[in-house]
PDB file of N, CA and C in Angstrom:
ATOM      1  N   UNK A   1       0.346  -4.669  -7.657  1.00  0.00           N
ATOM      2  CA  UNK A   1       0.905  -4.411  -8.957  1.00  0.00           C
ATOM      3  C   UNK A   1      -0.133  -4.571 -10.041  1.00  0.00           C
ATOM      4  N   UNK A   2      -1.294  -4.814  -9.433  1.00  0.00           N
ATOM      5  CA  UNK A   2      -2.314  -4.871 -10.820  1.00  0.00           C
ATOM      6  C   UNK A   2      -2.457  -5.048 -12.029  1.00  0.00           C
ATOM      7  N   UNK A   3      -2.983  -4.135 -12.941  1.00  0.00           N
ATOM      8  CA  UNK A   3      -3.129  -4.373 -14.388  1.00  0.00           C
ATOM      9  C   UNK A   3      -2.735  -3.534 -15.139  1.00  0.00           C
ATOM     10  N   UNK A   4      -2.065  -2.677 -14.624  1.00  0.00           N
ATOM     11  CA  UNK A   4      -1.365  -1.707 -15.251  1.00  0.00           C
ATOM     12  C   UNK A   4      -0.430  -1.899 -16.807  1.00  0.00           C
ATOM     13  N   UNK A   5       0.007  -1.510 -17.679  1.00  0.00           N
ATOM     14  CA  UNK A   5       0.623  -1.726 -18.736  1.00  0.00           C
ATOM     15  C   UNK A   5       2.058  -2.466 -18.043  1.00  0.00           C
ATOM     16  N   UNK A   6       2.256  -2.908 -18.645  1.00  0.00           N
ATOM     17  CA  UNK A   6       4.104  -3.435 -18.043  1.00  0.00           C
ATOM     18  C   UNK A   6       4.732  -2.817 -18.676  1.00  0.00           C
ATOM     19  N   UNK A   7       5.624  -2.308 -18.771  1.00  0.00           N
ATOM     20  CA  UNK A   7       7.067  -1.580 -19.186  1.00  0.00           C
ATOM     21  C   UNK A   7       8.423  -2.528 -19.315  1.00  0.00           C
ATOM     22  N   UNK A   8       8.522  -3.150 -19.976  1.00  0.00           N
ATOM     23  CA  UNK A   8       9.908  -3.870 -20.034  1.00  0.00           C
ATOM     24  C   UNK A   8      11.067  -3.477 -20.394  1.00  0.00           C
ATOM     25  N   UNK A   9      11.882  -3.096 -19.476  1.00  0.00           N
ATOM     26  CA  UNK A   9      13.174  -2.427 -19.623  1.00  0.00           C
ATOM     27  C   UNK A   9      14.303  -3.491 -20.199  1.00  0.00           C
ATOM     28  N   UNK A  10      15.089  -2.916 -20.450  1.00  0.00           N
ATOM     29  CA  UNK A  10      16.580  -3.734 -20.745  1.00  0.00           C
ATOM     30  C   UNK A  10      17.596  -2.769 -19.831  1.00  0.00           C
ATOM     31  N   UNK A  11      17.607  -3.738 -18.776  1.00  0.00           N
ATOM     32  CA  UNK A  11      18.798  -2.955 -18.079  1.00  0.00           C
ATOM     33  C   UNK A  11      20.429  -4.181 -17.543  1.00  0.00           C
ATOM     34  N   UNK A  12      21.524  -3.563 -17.229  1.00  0.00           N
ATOM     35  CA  UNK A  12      22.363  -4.557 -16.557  1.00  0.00           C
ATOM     36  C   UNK A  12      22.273  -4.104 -15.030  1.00  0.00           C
ATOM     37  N   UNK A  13      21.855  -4.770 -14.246  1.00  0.00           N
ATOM     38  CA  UNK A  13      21.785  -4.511 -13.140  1.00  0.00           C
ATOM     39  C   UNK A  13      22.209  -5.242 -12.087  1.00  0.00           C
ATOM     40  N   UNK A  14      23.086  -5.465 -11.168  1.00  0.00           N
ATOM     41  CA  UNK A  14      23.832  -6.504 -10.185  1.00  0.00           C
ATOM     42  C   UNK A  14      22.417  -6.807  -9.531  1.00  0.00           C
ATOM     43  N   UNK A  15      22.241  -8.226  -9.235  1.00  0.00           N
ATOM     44  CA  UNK A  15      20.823  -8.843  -8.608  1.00  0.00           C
ATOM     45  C   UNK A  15      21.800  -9.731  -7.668  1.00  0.00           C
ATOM     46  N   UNK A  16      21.860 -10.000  -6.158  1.00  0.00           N
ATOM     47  CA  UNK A  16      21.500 -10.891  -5.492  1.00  0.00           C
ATOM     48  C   UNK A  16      20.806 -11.507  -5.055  1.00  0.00           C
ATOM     49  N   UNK A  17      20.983 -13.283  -5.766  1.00  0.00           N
ATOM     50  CA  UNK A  17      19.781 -14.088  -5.098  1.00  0.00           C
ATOM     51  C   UNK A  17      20.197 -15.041  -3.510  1.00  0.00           C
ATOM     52  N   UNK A  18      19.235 -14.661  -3.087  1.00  0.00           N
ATOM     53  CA  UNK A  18      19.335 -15.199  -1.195  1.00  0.00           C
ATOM     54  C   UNK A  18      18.622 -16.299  -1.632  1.00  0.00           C
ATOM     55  N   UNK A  19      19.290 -17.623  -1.385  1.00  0.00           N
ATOM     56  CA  UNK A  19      18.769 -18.902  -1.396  1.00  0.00           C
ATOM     57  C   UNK A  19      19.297 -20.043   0.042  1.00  0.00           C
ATOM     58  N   UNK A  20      18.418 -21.139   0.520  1.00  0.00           N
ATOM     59  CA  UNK A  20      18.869 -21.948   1.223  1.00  0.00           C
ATOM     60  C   UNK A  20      20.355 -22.347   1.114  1.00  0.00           C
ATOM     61  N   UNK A  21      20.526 -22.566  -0.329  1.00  0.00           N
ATOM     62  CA  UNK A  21      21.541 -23.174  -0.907  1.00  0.00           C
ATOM     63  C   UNK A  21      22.993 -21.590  -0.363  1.00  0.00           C
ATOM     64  N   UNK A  22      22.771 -20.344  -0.330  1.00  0.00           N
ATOM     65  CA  UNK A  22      23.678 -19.815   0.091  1.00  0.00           C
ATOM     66  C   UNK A  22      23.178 -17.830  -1.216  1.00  0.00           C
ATOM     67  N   UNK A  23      24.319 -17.607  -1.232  1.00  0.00           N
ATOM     68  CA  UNK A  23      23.953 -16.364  -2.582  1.00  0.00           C
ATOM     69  C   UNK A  23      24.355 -16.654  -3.173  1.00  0.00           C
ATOM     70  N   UNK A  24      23.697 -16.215  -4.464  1.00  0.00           N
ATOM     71  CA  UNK A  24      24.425 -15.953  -5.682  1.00  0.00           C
ATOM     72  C   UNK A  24      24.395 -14.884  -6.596  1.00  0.00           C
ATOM     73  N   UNK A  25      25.371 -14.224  -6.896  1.00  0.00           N
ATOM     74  CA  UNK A  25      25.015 -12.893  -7.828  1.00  0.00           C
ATOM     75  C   UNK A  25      24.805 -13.150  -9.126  1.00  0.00           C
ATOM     76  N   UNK A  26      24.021 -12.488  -9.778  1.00  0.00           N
ATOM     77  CA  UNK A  26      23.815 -12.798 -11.133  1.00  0.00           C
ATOM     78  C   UNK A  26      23.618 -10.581 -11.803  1.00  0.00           C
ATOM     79  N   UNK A  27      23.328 -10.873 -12.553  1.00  0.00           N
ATOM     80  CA  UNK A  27      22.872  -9.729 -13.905  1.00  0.00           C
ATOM     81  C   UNK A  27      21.664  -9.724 -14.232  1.00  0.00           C
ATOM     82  N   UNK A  28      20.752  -8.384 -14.205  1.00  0.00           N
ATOM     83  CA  UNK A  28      19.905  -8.525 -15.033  1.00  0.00           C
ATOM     84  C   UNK A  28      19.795  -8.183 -16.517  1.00  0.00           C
ATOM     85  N   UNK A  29      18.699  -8.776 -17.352  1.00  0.00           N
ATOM     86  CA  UNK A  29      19.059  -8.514 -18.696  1.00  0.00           C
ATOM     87  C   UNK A  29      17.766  -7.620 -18.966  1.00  0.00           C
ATOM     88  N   UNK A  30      16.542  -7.692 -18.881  1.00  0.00           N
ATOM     89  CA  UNK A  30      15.515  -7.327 -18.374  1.00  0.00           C
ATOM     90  C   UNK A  30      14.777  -7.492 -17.115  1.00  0.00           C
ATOM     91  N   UNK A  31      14.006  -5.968 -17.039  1.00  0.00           N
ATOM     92  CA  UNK A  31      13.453  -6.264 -15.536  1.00  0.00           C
ATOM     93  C   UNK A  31      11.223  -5.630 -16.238  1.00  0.00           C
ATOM     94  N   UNK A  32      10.746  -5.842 -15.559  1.00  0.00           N
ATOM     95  CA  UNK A  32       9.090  -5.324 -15.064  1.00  0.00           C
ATOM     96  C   UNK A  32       8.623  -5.276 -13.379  1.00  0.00           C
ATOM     97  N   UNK A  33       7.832  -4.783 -13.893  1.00  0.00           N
ATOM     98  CA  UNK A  33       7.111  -4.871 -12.127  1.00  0.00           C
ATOM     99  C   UNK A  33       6.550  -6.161 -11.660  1.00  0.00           C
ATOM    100  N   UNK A  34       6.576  -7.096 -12.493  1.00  0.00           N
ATOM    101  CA  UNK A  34       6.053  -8.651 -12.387  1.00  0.00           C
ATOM    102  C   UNK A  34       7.286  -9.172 -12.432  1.00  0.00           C
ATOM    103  N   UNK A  35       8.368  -9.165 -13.014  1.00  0.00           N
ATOM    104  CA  UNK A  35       9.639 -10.186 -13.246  1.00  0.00           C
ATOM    105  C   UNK A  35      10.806  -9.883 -13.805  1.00  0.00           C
ATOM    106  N   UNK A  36      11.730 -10.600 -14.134  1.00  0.00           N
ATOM    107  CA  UNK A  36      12.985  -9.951 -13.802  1.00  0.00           C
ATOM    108  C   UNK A  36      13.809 -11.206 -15.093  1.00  0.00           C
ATOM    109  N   UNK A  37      14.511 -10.785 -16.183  1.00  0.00           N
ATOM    110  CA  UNK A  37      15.576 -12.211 -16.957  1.00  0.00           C
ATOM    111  C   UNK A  37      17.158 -11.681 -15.926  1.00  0.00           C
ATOM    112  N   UNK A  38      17.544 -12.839 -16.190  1.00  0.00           N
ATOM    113  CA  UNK A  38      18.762 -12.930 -15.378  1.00  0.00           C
ATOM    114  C   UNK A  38      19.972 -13.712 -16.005  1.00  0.00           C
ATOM    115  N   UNK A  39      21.082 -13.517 -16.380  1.00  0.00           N
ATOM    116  CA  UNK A  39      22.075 -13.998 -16.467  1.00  0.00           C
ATOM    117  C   UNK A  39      22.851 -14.338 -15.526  1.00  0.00           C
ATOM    118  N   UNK A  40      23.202 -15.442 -14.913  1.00  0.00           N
ATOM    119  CA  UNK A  40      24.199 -15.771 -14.156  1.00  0.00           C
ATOM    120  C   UNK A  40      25.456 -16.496 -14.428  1.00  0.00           C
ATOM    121  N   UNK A  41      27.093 -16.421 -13.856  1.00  0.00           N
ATOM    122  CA  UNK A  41      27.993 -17.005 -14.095  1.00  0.00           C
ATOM    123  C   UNK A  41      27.816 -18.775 -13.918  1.00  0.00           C
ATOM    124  N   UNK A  42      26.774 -18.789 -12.328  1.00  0.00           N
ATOM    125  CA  UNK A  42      26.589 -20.300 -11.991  1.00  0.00           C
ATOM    126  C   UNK A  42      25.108 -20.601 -12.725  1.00  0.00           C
ATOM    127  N   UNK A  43      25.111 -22.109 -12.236  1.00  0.00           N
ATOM    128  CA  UNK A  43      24.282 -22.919 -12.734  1.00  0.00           C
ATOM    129  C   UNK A  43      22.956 -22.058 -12.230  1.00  0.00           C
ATOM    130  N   UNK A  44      21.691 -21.388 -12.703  1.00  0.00           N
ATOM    131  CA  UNK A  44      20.418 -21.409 -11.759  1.00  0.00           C
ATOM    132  C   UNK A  44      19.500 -22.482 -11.626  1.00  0.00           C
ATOM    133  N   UNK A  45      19.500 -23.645 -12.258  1.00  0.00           N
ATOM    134  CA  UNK A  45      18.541 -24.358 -12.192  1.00  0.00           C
ATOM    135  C   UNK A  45      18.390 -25.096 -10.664  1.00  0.00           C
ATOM    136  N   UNK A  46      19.852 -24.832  -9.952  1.00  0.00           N
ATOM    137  CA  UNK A  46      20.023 -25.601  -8.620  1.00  0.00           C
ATOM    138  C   UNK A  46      19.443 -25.015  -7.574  1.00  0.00           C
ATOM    139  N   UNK A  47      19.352 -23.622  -7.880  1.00  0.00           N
ATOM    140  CA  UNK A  47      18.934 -23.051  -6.449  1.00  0.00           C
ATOM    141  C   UNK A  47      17.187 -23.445  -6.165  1.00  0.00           C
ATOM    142  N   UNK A  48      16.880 -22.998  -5.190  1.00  0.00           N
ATOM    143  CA  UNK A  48      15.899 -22.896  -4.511  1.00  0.00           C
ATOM    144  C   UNK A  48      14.612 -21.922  -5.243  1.00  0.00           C
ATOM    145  N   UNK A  49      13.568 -22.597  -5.332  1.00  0.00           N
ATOM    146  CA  UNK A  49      12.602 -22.408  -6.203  1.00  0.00           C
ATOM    147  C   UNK A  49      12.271 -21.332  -6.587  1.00  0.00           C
ATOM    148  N   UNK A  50      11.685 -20.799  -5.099  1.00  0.00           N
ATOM    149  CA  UNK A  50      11.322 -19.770  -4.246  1.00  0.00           C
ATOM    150  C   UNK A  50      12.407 -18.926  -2.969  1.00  0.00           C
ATOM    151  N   UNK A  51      12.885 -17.432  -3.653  1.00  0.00           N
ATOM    152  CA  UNK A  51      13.426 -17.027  -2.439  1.00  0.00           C
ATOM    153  C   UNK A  51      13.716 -15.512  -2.424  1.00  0.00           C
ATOM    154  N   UNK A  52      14.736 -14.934  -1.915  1.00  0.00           N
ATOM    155  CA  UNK A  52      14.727 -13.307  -1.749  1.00  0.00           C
ATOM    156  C   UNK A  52      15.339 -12.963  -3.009  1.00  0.00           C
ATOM    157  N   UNK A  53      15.478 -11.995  -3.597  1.00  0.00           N
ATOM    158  CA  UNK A  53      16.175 -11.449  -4.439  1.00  0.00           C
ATOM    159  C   UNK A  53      16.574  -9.773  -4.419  1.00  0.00           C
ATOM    160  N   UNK A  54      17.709  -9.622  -4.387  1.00  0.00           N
ATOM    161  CA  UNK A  54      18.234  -7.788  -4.141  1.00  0.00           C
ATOM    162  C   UNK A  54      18.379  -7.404  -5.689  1.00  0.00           C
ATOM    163  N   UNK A  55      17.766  -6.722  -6.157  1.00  0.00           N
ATOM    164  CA  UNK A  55      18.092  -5.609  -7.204  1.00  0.00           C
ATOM    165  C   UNK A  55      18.845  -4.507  -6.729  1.00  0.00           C
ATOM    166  N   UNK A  56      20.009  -4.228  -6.965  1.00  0.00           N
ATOM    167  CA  UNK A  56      20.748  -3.128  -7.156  1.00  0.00           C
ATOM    168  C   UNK A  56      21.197  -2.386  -8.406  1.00  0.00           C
ATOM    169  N   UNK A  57      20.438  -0.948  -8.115  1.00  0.00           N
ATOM    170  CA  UNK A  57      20.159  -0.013  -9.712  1.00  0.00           C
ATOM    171  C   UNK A  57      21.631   0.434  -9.283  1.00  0.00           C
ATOM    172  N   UNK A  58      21.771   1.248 -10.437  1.00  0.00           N
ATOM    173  CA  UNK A  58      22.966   2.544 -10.436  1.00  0.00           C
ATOM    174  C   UNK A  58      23.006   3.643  -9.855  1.00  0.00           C
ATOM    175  N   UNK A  59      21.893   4.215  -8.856  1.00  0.00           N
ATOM    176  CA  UNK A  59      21.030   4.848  -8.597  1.00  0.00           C
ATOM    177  C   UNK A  59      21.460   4.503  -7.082  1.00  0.00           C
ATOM    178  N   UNK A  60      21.950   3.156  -6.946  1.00  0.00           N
ATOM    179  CA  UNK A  60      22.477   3.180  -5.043  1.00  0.00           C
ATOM    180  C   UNK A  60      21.294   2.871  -4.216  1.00  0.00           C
ATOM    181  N   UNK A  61      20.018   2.573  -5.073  1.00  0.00           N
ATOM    182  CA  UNK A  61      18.839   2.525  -4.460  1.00  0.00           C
ATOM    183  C   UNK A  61      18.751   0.271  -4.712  1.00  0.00           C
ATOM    184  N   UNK A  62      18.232  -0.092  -3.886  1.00  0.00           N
ATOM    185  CA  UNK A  62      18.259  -1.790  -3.952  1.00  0.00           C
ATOM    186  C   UNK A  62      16.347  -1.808  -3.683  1.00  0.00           C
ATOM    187  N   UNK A  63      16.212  -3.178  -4.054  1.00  0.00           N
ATOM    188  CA  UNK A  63      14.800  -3.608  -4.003  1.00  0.00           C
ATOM    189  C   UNK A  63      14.841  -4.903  -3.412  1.00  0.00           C
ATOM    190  N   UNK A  64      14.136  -4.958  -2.210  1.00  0.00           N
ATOM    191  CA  UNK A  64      14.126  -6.618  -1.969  1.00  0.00           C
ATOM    192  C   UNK A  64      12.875  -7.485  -2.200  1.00  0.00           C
ATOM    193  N   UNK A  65      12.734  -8.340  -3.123  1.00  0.00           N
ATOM    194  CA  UNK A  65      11.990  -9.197  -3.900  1.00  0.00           C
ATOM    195  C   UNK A  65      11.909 -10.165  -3.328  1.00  0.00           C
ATOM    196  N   UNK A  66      10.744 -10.664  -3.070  1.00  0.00           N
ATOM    197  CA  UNK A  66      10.682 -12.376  -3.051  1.00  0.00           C
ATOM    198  C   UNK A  66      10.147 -12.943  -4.445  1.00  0.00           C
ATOM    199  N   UNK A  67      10.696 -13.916  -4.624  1.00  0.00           N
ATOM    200  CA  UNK A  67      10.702 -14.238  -6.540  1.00  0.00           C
ATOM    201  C   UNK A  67      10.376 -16.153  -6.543  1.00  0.00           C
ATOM    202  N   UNK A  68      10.277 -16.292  -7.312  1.00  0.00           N
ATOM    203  CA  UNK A  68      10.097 -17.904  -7.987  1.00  0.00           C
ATOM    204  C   UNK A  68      10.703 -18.019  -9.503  1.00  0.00           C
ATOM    205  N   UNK A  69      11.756 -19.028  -9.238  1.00  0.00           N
ATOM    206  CA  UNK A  69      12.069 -19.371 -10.987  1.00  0.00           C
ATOM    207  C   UNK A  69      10.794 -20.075 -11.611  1.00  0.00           C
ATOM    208  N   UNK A  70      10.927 -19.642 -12.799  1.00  0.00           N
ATOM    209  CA  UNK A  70       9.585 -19.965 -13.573  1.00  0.00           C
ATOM    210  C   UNK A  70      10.456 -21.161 -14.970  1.00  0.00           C
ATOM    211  N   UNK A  71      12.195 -20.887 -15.283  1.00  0.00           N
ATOM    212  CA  UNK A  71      12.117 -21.606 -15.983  1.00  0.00           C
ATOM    213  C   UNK A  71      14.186 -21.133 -15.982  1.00  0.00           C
ATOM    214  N   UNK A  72      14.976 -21.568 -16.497  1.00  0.00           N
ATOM    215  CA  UNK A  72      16.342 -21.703 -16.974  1.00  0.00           C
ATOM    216  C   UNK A  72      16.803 -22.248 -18.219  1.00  0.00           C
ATOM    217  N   UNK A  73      17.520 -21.595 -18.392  1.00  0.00           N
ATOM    218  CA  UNK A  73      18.285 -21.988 -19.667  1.00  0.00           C
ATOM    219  C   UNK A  73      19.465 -23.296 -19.309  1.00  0.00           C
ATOM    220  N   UNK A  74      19.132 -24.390 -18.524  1.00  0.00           N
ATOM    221  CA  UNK A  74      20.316 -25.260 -18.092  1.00  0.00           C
ATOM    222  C   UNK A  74      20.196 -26.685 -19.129  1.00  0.00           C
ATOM    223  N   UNK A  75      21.092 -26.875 -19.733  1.00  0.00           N
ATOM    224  CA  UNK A  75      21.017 -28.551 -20.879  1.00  0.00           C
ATOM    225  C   UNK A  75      22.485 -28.330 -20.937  1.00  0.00           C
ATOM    226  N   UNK A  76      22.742 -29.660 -21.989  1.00  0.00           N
ATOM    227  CA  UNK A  76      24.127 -30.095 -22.100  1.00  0.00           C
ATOM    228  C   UNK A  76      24.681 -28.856 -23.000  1.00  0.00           C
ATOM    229  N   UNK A  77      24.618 -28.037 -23.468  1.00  0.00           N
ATOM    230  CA  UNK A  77      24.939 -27.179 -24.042  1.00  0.00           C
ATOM    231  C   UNK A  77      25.533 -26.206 -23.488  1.00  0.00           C
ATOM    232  N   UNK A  78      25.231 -26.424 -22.462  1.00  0.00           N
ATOM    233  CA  UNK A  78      25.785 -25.026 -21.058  1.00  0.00           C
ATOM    234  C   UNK A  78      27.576 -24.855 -20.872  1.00  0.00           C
ATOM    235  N   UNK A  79      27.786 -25.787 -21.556  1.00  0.00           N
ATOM    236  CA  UNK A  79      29.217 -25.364 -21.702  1.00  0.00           C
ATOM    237  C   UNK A  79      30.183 -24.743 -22.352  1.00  0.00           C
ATOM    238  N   UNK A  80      29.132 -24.638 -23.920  1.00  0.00           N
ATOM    239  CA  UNK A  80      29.354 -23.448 -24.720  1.00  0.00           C
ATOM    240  C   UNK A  80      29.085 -22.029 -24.124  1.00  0.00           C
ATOM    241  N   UNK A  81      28.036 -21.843 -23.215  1.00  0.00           N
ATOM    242  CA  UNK A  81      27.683 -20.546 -22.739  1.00  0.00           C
ATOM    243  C   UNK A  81      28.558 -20.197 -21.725  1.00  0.00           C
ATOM    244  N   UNK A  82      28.970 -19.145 -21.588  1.00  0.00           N
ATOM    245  CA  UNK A  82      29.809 -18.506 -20.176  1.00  0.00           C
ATOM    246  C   UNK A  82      28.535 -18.345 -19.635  1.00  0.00           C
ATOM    247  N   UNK A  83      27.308 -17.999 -19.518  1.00  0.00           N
ATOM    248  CA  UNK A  83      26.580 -17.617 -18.673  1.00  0.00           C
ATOM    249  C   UNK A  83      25.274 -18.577 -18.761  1.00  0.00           C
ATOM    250  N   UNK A  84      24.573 -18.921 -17.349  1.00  0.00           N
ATOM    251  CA  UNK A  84      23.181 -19.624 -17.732  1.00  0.00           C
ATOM    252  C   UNK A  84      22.430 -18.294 -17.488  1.00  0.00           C
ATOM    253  N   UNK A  85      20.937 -18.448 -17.879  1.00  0.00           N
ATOM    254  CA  UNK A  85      19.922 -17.657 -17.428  1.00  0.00           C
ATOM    255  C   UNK A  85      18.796 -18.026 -17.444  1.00  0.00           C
ATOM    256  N   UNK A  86      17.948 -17.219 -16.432  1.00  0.00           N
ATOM    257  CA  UNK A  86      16.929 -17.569 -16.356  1.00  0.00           C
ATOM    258  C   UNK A  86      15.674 -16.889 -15.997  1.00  0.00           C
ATOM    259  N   UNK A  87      14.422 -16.884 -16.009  1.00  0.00           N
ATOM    260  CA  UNK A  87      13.581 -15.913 -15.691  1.00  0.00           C
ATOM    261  C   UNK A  87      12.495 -16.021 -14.588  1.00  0.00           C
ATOM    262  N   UNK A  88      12.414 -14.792 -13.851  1.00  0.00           N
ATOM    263  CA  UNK A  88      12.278 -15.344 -12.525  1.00  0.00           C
ATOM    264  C   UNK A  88      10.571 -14.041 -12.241  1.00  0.00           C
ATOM    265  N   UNK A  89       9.426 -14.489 -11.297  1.00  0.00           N
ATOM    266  CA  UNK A  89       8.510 -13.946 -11.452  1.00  0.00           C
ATOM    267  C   UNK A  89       8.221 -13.352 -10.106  1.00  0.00           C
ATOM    268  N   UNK A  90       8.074 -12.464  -9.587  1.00  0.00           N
ATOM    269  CA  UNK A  90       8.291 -11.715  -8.586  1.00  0.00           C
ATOM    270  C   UNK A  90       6.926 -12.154  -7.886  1.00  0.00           C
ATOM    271  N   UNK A  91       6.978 -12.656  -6.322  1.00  0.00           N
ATOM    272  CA  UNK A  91       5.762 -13.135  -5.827  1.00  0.00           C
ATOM    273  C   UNK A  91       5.155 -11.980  -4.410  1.00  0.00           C
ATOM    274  N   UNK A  92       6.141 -11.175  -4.069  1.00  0.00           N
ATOM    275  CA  UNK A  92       5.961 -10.357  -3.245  1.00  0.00           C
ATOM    276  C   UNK A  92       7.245  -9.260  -3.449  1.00  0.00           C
ATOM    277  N   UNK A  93       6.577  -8.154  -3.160  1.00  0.00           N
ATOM    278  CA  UNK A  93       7.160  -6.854  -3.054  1.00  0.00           C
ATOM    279  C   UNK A  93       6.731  -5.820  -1.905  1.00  0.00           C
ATOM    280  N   UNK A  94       7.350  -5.703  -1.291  1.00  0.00           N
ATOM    281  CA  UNK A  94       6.973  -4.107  -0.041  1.00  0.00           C
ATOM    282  C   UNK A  94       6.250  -3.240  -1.031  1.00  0.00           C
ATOM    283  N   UNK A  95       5.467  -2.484  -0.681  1.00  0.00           N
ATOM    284  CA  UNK A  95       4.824  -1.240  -1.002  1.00  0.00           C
ATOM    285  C   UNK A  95       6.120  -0.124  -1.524  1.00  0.00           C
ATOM    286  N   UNK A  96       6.989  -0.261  -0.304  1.00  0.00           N
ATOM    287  CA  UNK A  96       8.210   1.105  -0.486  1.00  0.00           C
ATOM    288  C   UNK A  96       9.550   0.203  -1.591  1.00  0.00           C
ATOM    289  N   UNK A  97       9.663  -0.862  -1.630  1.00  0.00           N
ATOM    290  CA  UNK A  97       9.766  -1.159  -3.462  1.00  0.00           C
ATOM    291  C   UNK A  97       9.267  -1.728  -4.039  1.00  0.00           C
ATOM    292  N   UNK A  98       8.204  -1.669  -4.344  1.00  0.00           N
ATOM    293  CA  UNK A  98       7.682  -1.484  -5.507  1.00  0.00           C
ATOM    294  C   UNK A  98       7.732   0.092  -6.222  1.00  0.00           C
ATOM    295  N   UNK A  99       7.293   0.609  -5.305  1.00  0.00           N
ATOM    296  CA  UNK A  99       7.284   2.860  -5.246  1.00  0.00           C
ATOM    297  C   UNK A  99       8.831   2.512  -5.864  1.00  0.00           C
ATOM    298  N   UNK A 100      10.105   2.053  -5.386  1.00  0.00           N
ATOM    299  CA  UNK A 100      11.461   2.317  -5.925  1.00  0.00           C
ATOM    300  C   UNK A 100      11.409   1.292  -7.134  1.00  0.00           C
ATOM    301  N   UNK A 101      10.783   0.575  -7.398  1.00  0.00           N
ATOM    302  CA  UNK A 101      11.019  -0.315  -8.381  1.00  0.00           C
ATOM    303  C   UNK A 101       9.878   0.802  -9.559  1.00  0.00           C
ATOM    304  N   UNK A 102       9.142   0.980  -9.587  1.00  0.00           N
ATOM    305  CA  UNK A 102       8.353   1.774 -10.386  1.00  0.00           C
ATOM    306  C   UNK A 102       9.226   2.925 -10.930  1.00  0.00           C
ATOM    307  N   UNK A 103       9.889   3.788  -9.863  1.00  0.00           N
ATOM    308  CA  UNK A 103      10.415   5.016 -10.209  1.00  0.00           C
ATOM    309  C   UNK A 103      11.902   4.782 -11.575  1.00  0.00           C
ATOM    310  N   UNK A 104      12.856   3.359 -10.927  1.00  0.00           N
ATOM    311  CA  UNK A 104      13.691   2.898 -11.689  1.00  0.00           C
ATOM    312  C   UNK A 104      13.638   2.647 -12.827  1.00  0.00           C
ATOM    313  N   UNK A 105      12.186   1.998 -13.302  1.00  0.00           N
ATOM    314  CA  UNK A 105      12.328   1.751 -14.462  1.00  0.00           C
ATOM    315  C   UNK A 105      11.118   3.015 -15.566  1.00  0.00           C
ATOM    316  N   UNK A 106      10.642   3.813 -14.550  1.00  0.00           N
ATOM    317  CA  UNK A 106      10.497   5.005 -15.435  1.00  0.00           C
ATOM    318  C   UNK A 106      11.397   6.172 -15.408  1.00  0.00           C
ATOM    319  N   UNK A 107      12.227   6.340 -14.418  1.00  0.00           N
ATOM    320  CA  UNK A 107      13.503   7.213 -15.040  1.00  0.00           C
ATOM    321  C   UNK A 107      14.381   6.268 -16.294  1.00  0.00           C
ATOM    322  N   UNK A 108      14.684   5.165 -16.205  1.00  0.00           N
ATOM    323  CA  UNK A 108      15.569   4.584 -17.198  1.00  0.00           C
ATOM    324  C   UNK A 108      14.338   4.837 -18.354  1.00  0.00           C
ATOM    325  N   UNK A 109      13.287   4.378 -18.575  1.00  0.00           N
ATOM    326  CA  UNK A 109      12.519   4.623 -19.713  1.00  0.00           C
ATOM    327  C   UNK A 109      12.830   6.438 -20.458  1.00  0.00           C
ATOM    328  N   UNK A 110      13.125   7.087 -19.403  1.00  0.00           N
ATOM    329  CA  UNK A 110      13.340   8.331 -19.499  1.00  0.00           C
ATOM    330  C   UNK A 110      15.021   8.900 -20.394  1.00  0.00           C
ATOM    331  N   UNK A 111      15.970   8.154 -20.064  1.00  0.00           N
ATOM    332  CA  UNK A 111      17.484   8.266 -20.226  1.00  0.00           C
ATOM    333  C   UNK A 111      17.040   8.252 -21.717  1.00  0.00           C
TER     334      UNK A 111
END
């Protein structure tokens, strides 16, 4: 993924995260070819550091990510929010998505 410009989209996109702890679905709020913000219904600060993550576009096309949280929105305040979030940095990608992760967010740049 090199040095290429980043493109930061704003998309909503259903993300499953595969953790020890079990799944959890969350939302994306923004995505890049380096990382991904995420809204979730549950807590993220609990899960597992490091683990898989499914992007599913609108498009019917999915990406499987291995990712690391880098940081969460979790404090006593979290009870005002319906949603926590958090932002997560992509540590490995297949060749054949990344190619689908590239194409996704330059057709949406396109819409």
């Amino acid at each position: 993924m090199g040095n290429e410009k980043q493109t930061k989209i704003s998309v909503r996109w259903p993300i499953t995260i595969i953790s020890d702890q079990g799944t959890l679905e969350a939302e994306s709020r923004n995505i890049t070819l380096r990382g991904i913000f995420v809204n979730s219904p549950k807590e993220l600060r609990g899960i597992s550091r490091i683990f898989q993550m499914i992007v599913h576009s609108p498009k019917k096309k999915s990406v499987l990510i291995r990712a690391k949280l880098a940081w969460a929105n979790c404090d006593e305040k979290r009870q005002s929010r319906a949603l926590s979030g958090g932002s997560f940095f992509f540590l490995k990608v297949a060749k054949d998505d990344q190619d689908v992760l590239k194409e996704l967010i330059s057709d949406h740049q396109l819409e």
